[in-house]
C-alpha atoms as a PDB file:
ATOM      1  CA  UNK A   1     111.567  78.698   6.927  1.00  0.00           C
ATOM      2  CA  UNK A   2     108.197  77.068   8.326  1.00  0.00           C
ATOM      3  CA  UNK A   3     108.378  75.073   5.488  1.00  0.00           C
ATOM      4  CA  UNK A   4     111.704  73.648   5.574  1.00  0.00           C
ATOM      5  CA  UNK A   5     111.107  72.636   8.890  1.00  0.00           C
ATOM      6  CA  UNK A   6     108.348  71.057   8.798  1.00  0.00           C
ATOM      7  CA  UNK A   7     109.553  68.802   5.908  1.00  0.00           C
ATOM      8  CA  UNK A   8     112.659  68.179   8.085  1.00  0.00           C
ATOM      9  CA  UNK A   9     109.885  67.143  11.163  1.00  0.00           C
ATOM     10  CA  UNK A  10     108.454  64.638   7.986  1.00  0.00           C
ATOM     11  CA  UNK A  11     111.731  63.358   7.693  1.00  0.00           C
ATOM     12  CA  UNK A  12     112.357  63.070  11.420  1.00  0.00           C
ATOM     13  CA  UNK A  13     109.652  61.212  11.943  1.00  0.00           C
ATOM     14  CA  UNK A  14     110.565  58.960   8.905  1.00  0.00           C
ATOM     15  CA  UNK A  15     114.162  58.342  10.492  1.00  0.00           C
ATOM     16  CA  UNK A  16     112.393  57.230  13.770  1.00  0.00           C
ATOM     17  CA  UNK A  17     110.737  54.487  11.922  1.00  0.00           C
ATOM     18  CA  UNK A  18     114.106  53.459  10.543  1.00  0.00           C
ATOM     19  CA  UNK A  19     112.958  54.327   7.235  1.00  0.00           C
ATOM     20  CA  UNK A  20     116.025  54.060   5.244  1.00  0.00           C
ATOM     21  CA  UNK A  21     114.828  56.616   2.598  1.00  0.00           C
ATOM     22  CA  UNK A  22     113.917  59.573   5.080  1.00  0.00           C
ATOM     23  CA  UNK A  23     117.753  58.905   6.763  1.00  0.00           C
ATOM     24  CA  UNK A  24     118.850  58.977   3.468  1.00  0.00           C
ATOM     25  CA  UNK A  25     117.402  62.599   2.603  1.00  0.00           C
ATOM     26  CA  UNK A  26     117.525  64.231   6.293  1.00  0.00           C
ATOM     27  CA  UNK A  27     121.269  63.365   5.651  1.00  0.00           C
ATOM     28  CA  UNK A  28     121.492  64.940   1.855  1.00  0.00           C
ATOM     29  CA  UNK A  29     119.504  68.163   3.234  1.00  0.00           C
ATOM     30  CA  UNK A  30     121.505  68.735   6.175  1.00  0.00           C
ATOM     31  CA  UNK A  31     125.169  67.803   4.662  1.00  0.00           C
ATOM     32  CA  UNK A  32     126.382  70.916   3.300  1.00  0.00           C
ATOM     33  CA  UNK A  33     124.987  72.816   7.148  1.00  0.00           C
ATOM     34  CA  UNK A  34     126.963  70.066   8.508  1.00  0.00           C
ATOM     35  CA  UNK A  35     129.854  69.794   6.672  1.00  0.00           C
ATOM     36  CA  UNK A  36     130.209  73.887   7.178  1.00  0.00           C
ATOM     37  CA  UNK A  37     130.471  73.345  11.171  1.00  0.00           C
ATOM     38  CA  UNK A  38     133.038  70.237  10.656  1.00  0.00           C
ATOM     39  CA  UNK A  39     135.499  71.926   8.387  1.00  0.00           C
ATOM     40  CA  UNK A  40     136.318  74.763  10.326  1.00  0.00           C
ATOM     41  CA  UNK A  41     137.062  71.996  13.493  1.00  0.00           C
ATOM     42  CA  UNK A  42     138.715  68.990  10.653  1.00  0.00           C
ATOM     43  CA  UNK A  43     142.194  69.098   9.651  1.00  0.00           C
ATOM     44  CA  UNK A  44     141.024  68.267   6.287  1.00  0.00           C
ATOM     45  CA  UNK A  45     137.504  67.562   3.889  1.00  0.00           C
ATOM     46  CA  UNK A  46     137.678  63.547   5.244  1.00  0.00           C
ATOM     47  CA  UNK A  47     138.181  64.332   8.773  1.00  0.00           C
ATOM     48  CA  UNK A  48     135.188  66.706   8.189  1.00  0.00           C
ATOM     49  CA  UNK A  49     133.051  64.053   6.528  1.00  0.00           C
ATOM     50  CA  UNK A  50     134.017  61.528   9.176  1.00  0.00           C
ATOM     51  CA  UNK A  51     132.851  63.833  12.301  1.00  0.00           C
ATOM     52  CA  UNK A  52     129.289  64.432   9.776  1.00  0.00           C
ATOM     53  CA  UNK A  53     128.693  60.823   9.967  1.00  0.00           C
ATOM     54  CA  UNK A  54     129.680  59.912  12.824  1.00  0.00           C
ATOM     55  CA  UNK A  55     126.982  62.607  13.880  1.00  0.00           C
ATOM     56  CA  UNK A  56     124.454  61.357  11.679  1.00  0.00           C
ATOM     57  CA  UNK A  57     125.117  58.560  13.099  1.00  0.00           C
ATOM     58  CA  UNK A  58     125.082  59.364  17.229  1.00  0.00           C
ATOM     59  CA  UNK A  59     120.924  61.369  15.716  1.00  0.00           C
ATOM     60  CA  UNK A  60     120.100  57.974  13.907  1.00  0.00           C
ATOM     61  CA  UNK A  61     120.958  56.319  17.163  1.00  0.00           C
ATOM     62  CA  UNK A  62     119.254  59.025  19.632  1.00  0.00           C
ATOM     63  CA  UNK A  63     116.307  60.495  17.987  1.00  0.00           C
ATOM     64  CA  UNK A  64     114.246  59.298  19.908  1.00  0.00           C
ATOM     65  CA  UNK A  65     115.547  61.897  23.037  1.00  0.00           C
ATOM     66  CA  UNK A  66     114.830  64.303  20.324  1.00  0.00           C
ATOM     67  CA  UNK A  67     111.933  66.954  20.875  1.00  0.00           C
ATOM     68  CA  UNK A  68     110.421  67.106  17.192  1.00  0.00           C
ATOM     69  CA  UNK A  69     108.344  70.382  18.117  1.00  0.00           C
ATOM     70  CA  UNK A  70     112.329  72.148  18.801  1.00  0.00           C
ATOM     71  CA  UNK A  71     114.227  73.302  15.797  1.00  0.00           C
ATOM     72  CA  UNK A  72     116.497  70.968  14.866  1.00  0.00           C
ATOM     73  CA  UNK A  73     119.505  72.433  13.017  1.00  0.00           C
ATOM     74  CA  UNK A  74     120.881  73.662  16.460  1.00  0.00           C
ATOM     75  CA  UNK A  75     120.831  70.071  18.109  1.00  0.00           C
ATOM     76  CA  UNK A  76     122.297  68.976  15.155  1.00  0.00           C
ATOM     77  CA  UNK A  77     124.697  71.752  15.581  1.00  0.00           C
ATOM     78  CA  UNK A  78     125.463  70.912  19.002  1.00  0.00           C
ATOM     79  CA  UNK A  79     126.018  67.210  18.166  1.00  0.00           C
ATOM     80  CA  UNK A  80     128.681  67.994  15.459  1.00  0.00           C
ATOM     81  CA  UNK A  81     130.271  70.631  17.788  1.00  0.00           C
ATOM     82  CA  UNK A  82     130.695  68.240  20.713  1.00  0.00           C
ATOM     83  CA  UNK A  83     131.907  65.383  18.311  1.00  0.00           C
ATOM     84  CA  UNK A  84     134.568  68.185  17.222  1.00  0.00           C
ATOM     85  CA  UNK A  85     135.982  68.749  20.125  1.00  0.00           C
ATOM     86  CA  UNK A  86     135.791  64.633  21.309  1.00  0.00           C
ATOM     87  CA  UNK A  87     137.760  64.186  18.452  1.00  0.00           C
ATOM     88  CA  UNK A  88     140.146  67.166  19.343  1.00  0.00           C
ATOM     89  CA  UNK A  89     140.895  65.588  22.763  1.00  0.00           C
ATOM     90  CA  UNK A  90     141.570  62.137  20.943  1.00  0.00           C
ATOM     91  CA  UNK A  91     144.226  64.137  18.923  1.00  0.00           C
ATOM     92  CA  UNK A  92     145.465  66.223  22.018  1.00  0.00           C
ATOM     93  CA  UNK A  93     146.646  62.714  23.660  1.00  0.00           C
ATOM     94  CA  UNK A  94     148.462  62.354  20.481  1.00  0.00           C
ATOM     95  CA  UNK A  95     150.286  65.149  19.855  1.00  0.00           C
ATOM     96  CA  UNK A  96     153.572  66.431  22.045  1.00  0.00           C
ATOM     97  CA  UNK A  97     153.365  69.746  23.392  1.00  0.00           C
ATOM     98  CA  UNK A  98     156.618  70.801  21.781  1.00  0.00           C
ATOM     99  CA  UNK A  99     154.727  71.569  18.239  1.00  0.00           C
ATOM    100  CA  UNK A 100     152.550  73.872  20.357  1.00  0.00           C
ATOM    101  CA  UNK A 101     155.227  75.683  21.207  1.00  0.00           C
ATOM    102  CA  UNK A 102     157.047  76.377  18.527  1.00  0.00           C
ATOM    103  CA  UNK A 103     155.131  79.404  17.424  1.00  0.00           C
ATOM    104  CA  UNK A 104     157.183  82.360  17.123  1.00  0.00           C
ATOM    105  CA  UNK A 105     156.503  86.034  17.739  1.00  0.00           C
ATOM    106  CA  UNK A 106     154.905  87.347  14.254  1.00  0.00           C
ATOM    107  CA  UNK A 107     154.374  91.007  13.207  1.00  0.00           C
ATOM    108  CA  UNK A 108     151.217  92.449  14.238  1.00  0.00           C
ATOM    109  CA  UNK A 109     149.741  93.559  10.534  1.00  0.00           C
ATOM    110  CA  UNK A 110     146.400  93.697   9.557  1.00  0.00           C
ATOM    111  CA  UNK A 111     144.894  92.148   6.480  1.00  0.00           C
ATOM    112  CA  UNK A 112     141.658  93.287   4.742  1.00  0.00           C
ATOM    113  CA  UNK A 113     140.003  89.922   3.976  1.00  0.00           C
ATOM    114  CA  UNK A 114     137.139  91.205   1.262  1.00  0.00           C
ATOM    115  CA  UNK A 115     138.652  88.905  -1.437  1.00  0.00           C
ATOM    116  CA  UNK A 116     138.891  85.898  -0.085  1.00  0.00           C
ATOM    117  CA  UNK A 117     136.588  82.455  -0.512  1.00  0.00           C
ATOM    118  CA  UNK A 118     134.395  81.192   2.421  1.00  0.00           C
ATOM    119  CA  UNK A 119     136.939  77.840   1.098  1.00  0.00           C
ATOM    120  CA  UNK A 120     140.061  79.505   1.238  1.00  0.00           C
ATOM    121  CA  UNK A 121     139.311  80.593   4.779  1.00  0.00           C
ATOM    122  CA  UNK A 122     138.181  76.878   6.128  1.00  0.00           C
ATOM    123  CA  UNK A 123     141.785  75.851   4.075  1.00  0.00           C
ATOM    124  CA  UNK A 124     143.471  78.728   6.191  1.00  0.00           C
ATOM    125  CA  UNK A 125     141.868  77.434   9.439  1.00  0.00           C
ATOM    126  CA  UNK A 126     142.709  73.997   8.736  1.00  0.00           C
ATOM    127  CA  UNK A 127     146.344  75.270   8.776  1.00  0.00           C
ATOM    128  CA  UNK A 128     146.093  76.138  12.523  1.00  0.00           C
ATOM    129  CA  UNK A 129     147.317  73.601  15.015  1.00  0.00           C
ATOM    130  CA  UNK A 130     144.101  71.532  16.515  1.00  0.00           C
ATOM    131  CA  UNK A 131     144.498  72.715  20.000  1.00  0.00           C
ATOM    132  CA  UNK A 132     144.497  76.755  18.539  1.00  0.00           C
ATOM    133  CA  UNK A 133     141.888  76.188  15.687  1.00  0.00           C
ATOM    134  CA  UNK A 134     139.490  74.379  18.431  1.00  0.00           C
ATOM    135  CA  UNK A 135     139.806  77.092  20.583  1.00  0.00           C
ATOM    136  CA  UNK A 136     139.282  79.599  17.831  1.00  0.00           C
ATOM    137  CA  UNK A 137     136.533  78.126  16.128  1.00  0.00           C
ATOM    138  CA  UNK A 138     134.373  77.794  20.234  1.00  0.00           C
ATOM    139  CA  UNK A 139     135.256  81.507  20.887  1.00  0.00           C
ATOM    140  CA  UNK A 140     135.676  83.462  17.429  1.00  0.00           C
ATOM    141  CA  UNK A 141     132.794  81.459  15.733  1.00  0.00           C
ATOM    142  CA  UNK A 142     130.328  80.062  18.550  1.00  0.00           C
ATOM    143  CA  UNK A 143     130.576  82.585  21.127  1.00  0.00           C
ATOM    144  CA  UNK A 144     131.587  80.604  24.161  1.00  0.00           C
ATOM    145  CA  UNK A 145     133.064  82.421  26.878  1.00  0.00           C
ATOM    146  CA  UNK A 146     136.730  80.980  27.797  1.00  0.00           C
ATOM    147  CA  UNK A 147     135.341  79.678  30.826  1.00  0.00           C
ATOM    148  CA  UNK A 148     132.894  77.539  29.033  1.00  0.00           C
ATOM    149  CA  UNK A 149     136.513  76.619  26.888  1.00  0.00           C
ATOM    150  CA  UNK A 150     138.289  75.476  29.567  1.00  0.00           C
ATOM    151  CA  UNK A 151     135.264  73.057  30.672  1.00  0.00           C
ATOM    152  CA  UNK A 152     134.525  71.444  27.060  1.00  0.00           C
ATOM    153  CA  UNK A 153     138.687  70.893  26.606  1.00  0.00           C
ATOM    154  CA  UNK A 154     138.992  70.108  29.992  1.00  0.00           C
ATOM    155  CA  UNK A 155     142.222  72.734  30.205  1.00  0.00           C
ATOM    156  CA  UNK A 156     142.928  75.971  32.705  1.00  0.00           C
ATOM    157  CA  UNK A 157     141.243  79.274  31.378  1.00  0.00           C
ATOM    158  CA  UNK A 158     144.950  80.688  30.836  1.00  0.00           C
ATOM    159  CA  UNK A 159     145.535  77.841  28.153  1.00  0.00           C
ATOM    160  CA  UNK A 160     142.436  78.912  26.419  1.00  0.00           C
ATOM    161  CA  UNK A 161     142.996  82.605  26.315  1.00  0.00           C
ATOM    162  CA  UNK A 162     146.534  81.990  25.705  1.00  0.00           C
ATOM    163  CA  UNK A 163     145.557  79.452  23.096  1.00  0.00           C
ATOM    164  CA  UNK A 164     143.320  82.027  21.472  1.00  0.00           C
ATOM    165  CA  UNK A 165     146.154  84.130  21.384  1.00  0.00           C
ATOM    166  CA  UNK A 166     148.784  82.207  19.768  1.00  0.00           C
ATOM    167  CA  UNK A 167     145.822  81.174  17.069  1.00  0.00           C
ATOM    168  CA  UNK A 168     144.902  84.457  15.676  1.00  0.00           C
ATOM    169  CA  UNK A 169     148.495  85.094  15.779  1.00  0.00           C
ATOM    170  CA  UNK A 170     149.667  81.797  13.622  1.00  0.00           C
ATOM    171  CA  UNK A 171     146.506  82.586  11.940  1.00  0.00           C
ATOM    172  CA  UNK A 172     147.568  86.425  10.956  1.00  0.00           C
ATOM    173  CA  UNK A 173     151.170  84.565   9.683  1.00  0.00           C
ATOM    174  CA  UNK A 174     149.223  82.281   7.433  1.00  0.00           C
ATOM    175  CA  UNK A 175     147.145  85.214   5.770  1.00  0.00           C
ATOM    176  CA  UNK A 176     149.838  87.166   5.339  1.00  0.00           C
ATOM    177  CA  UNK A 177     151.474  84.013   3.274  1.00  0.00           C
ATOM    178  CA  UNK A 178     148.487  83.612   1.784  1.00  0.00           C
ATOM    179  CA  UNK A 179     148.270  86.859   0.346  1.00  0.00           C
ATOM    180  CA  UNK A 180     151.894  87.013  -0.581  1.00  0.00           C
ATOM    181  CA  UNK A 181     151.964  83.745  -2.756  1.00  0.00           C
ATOM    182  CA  UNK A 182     148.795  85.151  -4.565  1.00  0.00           C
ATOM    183  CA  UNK A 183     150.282  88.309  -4.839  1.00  0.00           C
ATOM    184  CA  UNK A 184     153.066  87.042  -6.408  1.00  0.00           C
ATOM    185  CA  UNK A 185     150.929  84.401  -8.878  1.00  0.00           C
ATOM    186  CA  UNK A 186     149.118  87.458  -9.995  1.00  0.00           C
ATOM    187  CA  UNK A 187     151.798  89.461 -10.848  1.00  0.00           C
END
């Protein structure tokens, strides 16, 4: 662990020399870390690649703010987190409300999830609306309190506790589809 960062500090220090080579290998250490956060935020793999390098980017451009004696995996963490959910409010001034609401009431059964791919699961996220799967992924997966929701989003506490809701609840419709198609394929 000591290790690994201080050969990330090396490459830090490379990147704020502009050293092409060091950018080049912080990025190629850090990408699969990175691309885990993005995909469970993306709608897809390129959406998920395009918030990683935009973040790489928005470090390349601000390292300099950057403390190099502090870990760095949970600034970069942050970063790609906050250009998540900038990119959710782009898509929120897109979308009409009606597809929000068109999320009927499902059956409340439970799934055991033992068999299933850390893959499949980012695929089954990705399936959630953006509004419910940002939500989701700030309260399930990061631990922010719905209060700290409803500042990021810039939306009423209600909408994220009801938007938390109505996620798990798509979310338990898509695993149970899940399961059923590979039920079915395995039969």
């Amino acid at each position: 662990m000591e290790q690994e960062r201080s050969h990330i500090k090396l490459l830090l220090k490379g990147c704020l020399r502009h050293d092409r080579a060091c950018q080049k290998s912080l990025y190629q250490e850090l990408y699969s870390y990175g691309m885990s956060i993005c995909l469970r935020y993306a709608d897809n793999r390129e959406e998920a690649a395009e918030i990683l390098n935009d973040g790489f980017m928005k470090i390349f451009g601000s390292l300099k703010k950057f403390d190099l004696n502090r870990p760095f995996k949970p600034w970069l963490r942050k970063i790609l987190v906050n250009l998540s959910i900038n990119r959710y409010h782009q898509k929120q001034r897109q979308i009409e409300t009606d597809e929000l609401d068109n999320i009927g009431d499902e059956s409340d059964t439970e799934r055991i999830l033992s068999g299933i791919s850390y893959q499949e699961v980012i695929e089954l996220l990705q399936k959630l609306p953006p509004a419910y799967r940002t939500v989701f992924n700030l309260y399930v997966i990061e631990g922010y309190t719905h209060e700290e929701i409803s500042n990021m989003l810039e939306i009423s506490i209600g909408t994220s506790k009801s938007n938390l809701f109505k996620a798990k609840e798509k979310l338990k419709k898509i695993v149970t589809e899940f399961f059923e198609v590979d039920y079915v394929r395995t039969r």
